[in-house]
PDB file of N, CA and C in Angstrom:
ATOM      1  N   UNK A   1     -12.091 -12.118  -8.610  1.00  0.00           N
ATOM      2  CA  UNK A   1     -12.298 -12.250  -7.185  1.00  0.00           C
ATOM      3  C   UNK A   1     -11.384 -11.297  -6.411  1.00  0.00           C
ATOM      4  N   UNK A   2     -10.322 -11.132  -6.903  1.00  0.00           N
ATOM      5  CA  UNK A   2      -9.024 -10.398  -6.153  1.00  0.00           C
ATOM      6  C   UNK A   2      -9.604  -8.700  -6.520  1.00  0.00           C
ATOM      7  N   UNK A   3      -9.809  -8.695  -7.537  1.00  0.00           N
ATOM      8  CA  UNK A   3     -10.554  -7.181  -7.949  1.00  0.00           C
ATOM      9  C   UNK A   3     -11.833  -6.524  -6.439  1.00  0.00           C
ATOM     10  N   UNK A   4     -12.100  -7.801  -6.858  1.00  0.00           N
ATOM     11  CA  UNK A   4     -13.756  -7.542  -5.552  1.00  0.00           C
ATOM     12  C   UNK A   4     -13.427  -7.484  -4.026  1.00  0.00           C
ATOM     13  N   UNK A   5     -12.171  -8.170  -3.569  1.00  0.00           N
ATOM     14  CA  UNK A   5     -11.574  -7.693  -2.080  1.00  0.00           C
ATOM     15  C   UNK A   5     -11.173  -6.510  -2.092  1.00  0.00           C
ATOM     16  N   UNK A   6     -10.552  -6.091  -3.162  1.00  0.00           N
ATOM     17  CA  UNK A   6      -9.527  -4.842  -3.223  1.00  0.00           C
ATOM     18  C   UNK A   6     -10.919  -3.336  -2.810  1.00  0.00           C
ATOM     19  N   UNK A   7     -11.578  -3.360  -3.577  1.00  0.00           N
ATOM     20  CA  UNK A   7     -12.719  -2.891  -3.333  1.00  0.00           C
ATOM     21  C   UNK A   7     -13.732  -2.699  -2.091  1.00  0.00           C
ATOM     22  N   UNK A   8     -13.128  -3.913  -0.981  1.00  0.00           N
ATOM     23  CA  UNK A   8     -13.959  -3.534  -0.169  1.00  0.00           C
ATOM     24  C   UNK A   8     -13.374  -2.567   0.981  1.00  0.00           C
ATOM     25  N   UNK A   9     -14.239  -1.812   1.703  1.00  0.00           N
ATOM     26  CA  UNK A   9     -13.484  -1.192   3.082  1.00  0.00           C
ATOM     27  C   UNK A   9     -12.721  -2.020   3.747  1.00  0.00           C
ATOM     28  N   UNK A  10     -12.035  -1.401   4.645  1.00  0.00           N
ATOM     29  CA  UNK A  10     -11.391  -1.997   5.954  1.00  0.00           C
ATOM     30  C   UNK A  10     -12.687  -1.952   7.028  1.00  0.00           C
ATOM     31  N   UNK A  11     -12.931  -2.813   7.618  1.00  0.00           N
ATOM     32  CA  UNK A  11     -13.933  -2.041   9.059  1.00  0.00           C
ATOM     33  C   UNK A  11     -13.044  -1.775  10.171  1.00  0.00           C
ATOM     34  N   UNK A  12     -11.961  -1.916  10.180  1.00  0.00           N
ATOM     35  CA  UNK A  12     -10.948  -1.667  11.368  1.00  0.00           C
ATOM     36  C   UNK A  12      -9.655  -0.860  10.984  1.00  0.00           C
ATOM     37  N   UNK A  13      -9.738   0.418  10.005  1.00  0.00           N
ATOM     38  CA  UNK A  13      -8.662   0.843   9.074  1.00  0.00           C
ATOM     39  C   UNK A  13      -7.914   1.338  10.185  1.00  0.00           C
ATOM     40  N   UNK A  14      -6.334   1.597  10.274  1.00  0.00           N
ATOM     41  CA  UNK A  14      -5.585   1.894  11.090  1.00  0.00           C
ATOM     42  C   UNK A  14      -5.442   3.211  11.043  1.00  0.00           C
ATOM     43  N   UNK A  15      -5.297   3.713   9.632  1.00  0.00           N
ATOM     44  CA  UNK A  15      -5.653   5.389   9.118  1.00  0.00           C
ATOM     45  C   UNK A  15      -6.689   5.611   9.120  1.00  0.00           C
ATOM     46  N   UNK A  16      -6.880   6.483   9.940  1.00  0.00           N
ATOM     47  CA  UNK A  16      -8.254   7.227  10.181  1.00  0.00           C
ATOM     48  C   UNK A  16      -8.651   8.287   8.979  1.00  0.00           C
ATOM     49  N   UNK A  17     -10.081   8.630   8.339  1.00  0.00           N
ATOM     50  CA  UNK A  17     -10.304   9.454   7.435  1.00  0.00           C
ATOM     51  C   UNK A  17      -9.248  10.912   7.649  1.00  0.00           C
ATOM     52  N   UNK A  18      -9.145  11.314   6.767  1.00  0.00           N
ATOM     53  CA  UNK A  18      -8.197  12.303   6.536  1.00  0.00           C
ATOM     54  C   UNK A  18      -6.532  12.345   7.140  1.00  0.00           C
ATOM     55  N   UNK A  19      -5.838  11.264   7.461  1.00  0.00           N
ATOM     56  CA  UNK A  19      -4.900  11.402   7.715  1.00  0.00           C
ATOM     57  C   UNK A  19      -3.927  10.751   6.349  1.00  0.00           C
ATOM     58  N   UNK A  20      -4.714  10.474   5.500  1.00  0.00           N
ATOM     59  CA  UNK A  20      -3.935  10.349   4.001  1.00  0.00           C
ATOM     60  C   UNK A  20      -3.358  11.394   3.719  1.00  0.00           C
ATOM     61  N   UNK A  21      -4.254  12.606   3.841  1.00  0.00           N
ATOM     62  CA  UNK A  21      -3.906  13.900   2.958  1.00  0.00           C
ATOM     63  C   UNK A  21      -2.458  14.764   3.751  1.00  0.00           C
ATOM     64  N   UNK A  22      -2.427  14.037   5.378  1.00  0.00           N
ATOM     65  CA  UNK A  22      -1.220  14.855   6.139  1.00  0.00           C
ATOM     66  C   UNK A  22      -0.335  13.718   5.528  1.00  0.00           C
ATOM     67  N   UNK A  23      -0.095  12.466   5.487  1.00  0.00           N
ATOM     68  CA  UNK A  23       0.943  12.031   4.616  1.00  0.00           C
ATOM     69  C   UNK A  23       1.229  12.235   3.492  1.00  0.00           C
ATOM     70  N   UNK A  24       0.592  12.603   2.458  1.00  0.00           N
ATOM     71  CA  UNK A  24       0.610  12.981   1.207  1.00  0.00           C
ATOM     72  C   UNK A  24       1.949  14.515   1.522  1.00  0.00           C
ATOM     73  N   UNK A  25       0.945  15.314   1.864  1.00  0.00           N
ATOM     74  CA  UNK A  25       1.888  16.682   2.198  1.00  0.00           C
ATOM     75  C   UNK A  25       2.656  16.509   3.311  1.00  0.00           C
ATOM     76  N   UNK A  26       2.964  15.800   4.068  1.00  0.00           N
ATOM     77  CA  UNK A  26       4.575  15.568   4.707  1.00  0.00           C
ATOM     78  C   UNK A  26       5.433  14.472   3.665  1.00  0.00           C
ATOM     79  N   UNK A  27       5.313  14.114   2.858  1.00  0.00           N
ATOM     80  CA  UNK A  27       6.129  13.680   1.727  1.00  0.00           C
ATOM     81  C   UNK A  27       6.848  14.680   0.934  1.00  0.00           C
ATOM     82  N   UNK A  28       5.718  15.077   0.875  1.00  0.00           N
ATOM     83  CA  UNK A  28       5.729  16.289  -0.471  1.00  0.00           C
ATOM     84  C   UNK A  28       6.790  17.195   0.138  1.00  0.00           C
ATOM     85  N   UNK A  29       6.517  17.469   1.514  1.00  0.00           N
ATOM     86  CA  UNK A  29       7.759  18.764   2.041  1.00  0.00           C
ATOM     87  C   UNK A  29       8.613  18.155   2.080  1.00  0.00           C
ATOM     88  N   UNK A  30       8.693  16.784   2.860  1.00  0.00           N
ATOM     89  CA  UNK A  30      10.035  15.720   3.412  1.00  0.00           C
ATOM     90  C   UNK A  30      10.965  15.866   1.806  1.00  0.00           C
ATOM     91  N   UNK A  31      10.524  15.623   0.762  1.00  0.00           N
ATOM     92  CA  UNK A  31      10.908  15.577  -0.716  1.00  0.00           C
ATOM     93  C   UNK A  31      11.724  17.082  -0.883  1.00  0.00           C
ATOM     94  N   UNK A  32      10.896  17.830  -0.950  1.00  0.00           N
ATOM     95  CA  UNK A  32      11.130  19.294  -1.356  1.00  0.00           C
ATOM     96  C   UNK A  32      12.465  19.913  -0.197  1.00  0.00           C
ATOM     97  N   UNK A  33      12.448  19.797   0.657  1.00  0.00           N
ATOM     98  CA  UNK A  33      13.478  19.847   1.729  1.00  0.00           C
ATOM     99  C   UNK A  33      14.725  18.620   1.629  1.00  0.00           C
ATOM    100  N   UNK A  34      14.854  18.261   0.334  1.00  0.00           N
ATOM    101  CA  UNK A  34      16.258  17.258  -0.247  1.00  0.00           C
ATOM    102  C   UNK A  34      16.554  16.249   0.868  1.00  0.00           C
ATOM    103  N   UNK A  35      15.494  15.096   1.347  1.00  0.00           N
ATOM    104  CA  UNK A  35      15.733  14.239   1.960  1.00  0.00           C
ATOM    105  C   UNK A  35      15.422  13.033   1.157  1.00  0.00           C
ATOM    106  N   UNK A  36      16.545  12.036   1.794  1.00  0.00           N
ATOM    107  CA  UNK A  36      16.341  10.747   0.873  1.00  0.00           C
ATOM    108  C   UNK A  36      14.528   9.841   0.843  1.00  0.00           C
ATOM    109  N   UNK A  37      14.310   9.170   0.040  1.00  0.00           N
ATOM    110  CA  UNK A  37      13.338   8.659  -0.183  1.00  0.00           C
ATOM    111  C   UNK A  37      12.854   7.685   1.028  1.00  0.00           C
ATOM    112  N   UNK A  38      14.032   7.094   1.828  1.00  0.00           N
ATOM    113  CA  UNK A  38      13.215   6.355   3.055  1.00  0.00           C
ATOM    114  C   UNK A  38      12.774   7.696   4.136  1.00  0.00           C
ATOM    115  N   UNK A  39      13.792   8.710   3.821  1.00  0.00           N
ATOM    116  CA  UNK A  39      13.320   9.585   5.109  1.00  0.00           C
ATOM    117  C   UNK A  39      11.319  10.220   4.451  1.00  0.00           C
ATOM    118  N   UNK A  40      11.683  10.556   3.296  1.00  0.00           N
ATOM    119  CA  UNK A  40      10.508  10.798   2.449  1.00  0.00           C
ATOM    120  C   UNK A  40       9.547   9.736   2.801  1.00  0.00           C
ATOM    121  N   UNK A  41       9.338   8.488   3.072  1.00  0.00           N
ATOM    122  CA  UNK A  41       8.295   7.905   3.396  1.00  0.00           C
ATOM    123  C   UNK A  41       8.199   7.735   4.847  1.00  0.00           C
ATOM    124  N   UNK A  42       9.123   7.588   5.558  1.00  0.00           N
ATOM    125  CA  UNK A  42       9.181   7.857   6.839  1.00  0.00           C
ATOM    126  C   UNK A  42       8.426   9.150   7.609  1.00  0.00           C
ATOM    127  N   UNK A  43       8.602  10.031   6.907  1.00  0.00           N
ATOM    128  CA  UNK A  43       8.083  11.267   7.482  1.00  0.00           C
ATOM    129  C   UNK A  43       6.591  11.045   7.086  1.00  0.00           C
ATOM    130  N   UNK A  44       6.281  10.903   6.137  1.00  0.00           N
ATOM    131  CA  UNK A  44       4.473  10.632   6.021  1.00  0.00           C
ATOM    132  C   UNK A  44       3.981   9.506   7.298  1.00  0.00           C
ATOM    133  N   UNK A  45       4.735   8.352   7.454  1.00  0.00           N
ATOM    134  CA  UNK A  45       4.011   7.749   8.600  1.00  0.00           C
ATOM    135  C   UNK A  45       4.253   8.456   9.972  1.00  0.00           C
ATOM    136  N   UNK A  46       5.016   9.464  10.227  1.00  0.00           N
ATOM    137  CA  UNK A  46       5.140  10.417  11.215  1.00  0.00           C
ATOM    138  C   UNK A  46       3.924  11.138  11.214  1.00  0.00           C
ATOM    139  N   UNK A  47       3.688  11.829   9.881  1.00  0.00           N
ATOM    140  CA  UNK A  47       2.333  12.506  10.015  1.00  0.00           C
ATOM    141  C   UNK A  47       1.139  11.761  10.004  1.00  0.00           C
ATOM    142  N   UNK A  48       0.981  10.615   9.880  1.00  0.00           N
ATOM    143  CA  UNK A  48      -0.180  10.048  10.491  1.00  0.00           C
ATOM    144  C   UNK A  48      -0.018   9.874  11.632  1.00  0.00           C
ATOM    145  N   UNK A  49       0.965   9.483  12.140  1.00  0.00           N
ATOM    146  CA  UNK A  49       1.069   9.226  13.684  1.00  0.00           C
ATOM    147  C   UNK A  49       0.719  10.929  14.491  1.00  0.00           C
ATOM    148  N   UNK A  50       1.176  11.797  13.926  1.00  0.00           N
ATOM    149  CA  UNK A  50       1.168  12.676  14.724  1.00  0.00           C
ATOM    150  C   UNK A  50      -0.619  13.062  14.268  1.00  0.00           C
ATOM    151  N   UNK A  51      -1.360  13.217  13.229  1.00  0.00           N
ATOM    152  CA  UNK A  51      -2.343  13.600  13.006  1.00  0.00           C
ATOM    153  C   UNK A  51      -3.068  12.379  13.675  1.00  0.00           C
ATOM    154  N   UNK A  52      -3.338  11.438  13.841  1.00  0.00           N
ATOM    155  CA  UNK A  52      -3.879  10.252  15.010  1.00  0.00           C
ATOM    156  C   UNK A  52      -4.056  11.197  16.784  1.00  0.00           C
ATOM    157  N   UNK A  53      -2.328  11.301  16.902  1.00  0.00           N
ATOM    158  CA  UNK A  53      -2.140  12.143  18.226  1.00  0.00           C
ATOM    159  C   UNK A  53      -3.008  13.475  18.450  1.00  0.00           C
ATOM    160  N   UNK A  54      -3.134  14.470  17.753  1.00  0.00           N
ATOM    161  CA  UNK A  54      -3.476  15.454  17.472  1.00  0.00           C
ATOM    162  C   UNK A  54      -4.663  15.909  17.155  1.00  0.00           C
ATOM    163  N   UNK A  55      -6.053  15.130  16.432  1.00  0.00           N
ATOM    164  CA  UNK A  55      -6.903  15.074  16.195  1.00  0.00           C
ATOM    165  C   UNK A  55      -7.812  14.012  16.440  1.00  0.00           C
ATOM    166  N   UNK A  56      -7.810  13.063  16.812  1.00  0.00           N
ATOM    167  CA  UNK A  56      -8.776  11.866  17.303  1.00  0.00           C
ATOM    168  C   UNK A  56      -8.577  11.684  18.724  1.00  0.00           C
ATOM    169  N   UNK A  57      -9.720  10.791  19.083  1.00  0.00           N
ATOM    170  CA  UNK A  57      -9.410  10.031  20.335  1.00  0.00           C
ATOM    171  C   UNK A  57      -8.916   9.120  20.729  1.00  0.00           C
ATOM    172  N   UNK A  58      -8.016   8.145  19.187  1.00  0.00           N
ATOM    173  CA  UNK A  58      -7.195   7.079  19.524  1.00  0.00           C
ATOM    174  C   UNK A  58      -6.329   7.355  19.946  1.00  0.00           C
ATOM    175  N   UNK A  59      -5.569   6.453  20.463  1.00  0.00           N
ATOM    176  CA  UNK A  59      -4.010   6.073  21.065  1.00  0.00           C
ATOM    177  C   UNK A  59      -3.554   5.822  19.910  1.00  0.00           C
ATOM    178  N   UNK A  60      -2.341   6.691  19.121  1.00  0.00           N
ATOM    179  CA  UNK A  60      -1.450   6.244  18.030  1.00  0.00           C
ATOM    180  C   UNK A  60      -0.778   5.081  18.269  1.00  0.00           C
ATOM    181  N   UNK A  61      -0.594   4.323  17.071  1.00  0.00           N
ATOM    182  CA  UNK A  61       0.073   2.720  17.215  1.00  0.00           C
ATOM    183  C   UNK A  61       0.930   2.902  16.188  1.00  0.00           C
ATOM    184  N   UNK A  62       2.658   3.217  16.265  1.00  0.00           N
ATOM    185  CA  UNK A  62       3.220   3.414  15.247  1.00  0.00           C
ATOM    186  C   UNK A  62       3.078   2.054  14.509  1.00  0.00           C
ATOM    187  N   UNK A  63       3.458   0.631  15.507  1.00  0.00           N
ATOM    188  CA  UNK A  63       3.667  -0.484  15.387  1.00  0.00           C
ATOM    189  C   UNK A  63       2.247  -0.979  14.011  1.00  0.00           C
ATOM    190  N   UNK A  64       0.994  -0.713  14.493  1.00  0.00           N
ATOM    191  CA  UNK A  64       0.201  -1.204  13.642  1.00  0.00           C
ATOM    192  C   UNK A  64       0.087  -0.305  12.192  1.00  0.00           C
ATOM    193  N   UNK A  65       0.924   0.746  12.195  1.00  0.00           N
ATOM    194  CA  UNK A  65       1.213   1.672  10.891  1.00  0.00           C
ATOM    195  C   UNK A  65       1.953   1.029  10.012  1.00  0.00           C
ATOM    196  N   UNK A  66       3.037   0.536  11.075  1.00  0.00           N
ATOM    197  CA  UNK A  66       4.137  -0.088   9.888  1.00  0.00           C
ATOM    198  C   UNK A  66       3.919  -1.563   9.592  1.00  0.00           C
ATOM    199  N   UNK A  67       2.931  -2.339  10.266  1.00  0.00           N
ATOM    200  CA  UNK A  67       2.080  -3.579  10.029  1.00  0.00           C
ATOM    201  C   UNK A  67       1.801  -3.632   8.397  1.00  0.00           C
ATOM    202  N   UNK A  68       1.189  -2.337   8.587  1.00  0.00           N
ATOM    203  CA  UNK A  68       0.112  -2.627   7.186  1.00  0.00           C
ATOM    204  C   UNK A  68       0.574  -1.769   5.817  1.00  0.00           C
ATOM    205  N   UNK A  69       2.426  -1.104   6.283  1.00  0.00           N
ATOM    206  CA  UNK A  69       2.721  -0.551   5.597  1.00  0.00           C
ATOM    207  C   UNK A  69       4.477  -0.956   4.918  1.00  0.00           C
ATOM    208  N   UNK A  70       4.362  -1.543   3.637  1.00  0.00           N
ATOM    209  CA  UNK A  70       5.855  -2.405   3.421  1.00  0.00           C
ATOM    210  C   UNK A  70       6.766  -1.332   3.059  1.00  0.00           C
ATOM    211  N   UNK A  71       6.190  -0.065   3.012  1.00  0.00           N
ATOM    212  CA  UNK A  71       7.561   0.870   2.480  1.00  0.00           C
ATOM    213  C   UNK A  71       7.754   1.872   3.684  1.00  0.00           C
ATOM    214  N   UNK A  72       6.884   1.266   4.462  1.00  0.00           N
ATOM    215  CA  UNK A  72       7.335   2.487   5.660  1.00  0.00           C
ATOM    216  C   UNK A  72       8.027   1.427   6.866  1.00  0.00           C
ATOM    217  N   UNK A  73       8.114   0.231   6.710  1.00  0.00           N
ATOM    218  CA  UNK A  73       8.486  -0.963   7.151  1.00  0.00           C
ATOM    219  C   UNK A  73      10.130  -1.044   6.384  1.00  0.00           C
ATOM    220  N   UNK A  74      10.421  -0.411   5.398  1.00  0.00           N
ATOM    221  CA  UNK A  74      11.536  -1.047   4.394  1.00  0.00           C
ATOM    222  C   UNK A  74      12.573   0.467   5.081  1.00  0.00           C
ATOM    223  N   UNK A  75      11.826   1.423   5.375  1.00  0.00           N
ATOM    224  CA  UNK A  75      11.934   2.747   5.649  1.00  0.00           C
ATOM    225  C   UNK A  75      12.859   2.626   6.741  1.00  0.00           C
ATOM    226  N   UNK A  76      11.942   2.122   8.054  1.00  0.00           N
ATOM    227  CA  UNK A  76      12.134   1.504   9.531  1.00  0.00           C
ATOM    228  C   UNK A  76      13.951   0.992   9.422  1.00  0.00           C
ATOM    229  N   UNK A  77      13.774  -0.359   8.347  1.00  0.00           N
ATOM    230  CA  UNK A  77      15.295  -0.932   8.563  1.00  0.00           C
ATOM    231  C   UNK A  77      16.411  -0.291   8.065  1.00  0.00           C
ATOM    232  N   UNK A  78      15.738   0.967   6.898  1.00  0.00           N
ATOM    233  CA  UNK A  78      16.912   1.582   5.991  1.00  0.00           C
ATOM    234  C   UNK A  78      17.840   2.610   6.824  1.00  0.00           C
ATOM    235  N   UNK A  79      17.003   3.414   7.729  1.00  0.00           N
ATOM    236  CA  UNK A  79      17.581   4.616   8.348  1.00  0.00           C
ATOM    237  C   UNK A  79      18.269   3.905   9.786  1.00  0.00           C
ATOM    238  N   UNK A  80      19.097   5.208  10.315  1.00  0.00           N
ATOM    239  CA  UNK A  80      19.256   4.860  12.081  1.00  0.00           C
ATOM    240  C   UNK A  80      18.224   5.866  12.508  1.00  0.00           C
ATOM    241  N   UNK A  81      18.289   5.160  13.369  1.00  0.00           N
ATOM    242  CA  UNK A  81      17.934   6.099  15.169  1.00  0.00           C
ATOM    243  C   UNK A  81      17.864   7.656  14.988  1.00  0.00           C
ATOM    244  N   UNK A  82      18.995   7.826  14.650  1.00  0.00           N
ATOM    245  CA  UNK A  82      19.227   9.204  14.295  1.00  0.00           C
ATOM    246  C   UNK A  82      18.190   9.773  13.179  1.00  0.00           C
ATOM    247  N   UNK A  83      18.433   9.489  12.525  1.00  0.00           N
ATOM    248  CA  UNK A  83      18.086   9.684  10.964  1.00  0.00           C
ATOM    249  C   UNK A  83      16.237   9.239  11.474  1.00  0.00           C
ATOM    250  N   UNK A  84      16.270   8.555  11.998  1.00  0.00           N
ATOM    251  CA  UNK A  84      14.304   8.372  12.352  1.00  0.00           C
ATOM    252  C   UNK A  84      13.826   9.607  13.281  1.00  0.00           C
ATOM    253  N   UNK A  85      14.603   9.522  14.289  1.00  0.00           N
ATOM    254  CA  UNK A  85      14.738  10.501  15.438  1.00  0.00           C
ATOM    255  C   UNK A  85      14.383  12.269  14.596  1.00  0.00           C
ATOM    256  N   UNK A  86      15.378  12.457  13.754  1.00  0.00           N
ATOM    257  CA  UNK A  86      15.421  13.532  12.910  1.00  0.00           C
ATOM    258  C   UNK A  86      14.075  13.639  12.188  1.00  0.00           C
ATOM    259  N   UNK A  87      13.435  12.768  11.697  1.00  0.00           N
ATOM    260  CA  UNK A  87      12.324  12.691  11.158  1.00  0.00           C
ATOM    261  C   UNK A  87      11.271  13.153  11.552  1.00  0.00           C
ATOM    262  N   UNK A  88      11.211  12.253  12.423  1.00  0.00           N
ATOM    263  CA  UNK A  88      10.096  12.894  13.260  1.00  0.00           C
ATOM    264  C   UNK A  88       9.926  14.204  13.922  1.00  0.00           C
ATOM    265  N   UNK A  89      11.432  14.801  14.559  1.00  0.00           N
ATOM    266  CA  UNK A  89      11.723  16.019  15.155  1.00  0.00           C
ATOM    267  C   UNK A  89      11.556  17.016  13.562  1.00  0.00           C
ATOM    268  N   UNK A  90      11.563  16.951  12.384  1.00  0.00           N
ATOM    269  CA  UNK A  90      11.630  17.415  11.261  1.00  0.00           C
ATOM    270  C   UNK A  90       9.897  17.930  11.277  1.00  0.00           C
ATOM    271  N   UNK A  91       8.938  16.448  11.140  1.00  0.00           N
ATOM    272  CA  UNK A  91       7.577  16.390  11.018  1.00  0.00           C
ATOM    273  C   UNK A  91       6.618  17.175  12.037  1.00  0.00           C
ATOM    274  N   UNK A  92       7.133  17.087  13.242  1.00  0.00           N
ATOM    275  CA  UNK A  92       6.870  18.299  14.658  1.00  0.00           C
ATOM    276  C   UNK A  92       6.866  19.497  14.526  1.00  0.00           C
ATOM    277  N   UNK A  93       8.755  20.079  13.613  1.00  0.00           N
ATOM    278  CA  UNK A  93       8.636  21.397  13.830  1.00  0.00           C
ATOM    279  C   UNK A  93       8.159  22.083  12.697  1.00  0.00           C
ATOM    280  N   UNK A  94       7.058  21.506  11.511  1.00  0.00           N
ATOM    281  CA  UNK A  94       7.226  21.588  10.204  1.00  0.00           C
ATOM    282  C   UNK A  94       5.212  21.616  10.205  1.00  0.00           C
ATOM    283  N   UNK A  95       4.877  21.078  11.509  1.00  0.00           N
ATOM    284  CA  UNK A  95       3.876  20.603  11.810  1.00  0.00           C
ATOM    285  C   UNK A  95       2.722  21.654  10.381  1.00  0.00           C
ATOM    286  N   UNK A  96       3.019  23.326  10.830  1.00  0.00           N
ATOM    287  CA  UNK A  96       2.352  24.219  10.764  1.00  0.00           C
ATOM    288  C   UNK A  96       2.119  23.866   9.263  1.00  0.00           C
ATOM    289  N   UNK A  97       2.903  24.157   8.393  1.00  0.00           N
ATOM    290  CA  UNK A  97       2.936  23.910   7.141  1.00  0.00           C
ATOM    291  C   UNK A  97       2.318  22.570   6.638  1.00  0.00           C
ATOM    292  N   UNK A  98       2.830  21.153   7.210  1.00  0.00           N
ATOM    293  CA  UNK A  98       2.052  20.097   6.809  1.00  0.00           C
ATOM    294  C   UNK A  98       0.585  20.465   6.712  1.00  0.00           C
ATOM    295  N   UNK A  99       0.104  20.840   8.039  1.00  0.00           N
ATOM    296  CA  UNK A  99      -1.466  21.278   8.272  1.00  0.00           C
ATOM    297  C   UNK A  99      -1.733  21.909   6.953  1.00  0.00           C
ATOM    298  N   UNK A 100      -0.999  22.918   6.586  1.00  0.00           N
ATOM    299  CA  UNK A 100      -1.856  24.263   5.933  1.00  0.00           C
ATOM    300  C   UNK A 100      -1.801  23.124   4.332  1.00  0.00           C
ATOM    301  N   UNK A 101      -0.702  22.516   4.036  1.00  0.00           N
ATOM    302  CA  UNK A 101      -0.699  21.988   3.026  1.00  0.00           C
ATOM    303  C   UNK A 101      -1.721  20.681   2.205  1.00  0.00           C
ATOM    304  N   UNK A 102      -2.059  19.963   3.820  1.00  0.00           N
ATOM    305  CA  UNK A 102      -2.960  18.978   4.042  1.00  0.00           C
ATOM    306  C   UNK A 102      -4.815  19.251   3.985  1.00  0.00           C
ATOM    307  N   UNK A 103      -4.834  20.532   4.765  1.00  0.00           N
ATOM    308  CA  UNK A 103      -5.643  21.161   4.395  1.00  0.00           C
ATOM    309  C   UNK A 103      -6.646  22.140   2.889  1.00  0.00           C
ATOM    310  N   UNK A 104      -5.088  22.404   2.212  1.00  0.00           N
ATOM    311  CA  UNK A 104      -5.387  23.004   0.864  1.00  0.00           C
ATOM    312  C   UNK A 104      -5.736  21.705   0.052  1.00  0.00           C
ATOM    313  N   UNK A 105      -5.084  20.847   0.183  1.00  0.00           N
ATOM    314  CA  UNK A 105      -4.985  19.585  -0.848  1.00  0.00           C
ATOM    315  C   UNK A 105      -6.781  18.924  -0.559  1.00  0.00           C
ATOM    316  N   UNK A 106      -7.470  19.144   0.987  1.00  0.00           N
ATOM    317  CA  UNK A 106      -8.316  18.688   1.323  1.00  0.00           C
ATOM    318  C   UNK A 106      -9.687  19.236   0.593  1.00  0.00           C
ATOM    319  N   UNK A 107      -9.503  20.799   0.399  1.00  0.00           N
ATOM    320  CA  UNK A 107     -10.102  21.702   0.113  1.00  0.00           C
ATOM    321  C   UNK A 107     -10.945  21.722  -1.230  1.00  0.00           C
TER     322      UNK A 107
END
């Protein structure tokens, strides 16, 4: 029975199609650029948030990101202000590359 939920869609998914692949590759750089593992998952829910901002017509909801997400939630309490702040200012100026990387991986 638990097999057969797992399986079904969301009809209300919070990640919109293709914003897996910009978290995937803002990990991947967040990683490769020697940042710790909460900043490493932190920065992928940045790039959904920012690929939400950037490409759809929703209103980004960091709040309902980290709802449905326990390591980007574990992420939230591990870092400061700073260290989140940095993240995101990291995921912004890095933007170009996430794209091109998100894109190849899409390809």
């Amino acid at each position: 029975m638990l097999d057969q939920l797992d399986e079904l869609e969301d009809a209300f998914p919070v990640i919109p199609a293709g914003a897996e692949a910009y978290r995937r590759a803002a990990e991947e750089l967040v990683l490769a650029a020697g940042h710790c593992c909460a900043a490493v998952s932190w920065g992928g829910t940045e790039a959904v948030f920012e690929f939400v901002r950037l490409y759809t017509e929703c209103d980004p909801d960091l709040h309902a990101l980290i709802a449905r997400d326990a390591v980007a939630t574990a992420a939230l309490r591990q870092l400061s202000d700073d260290e989140l702040r940095g993240v995101r200012g990291w995921v912004r100026e890095n933007w170009v590359e996430i794209d091109q990387l998100a894109t190849q991986a899409a390809a």
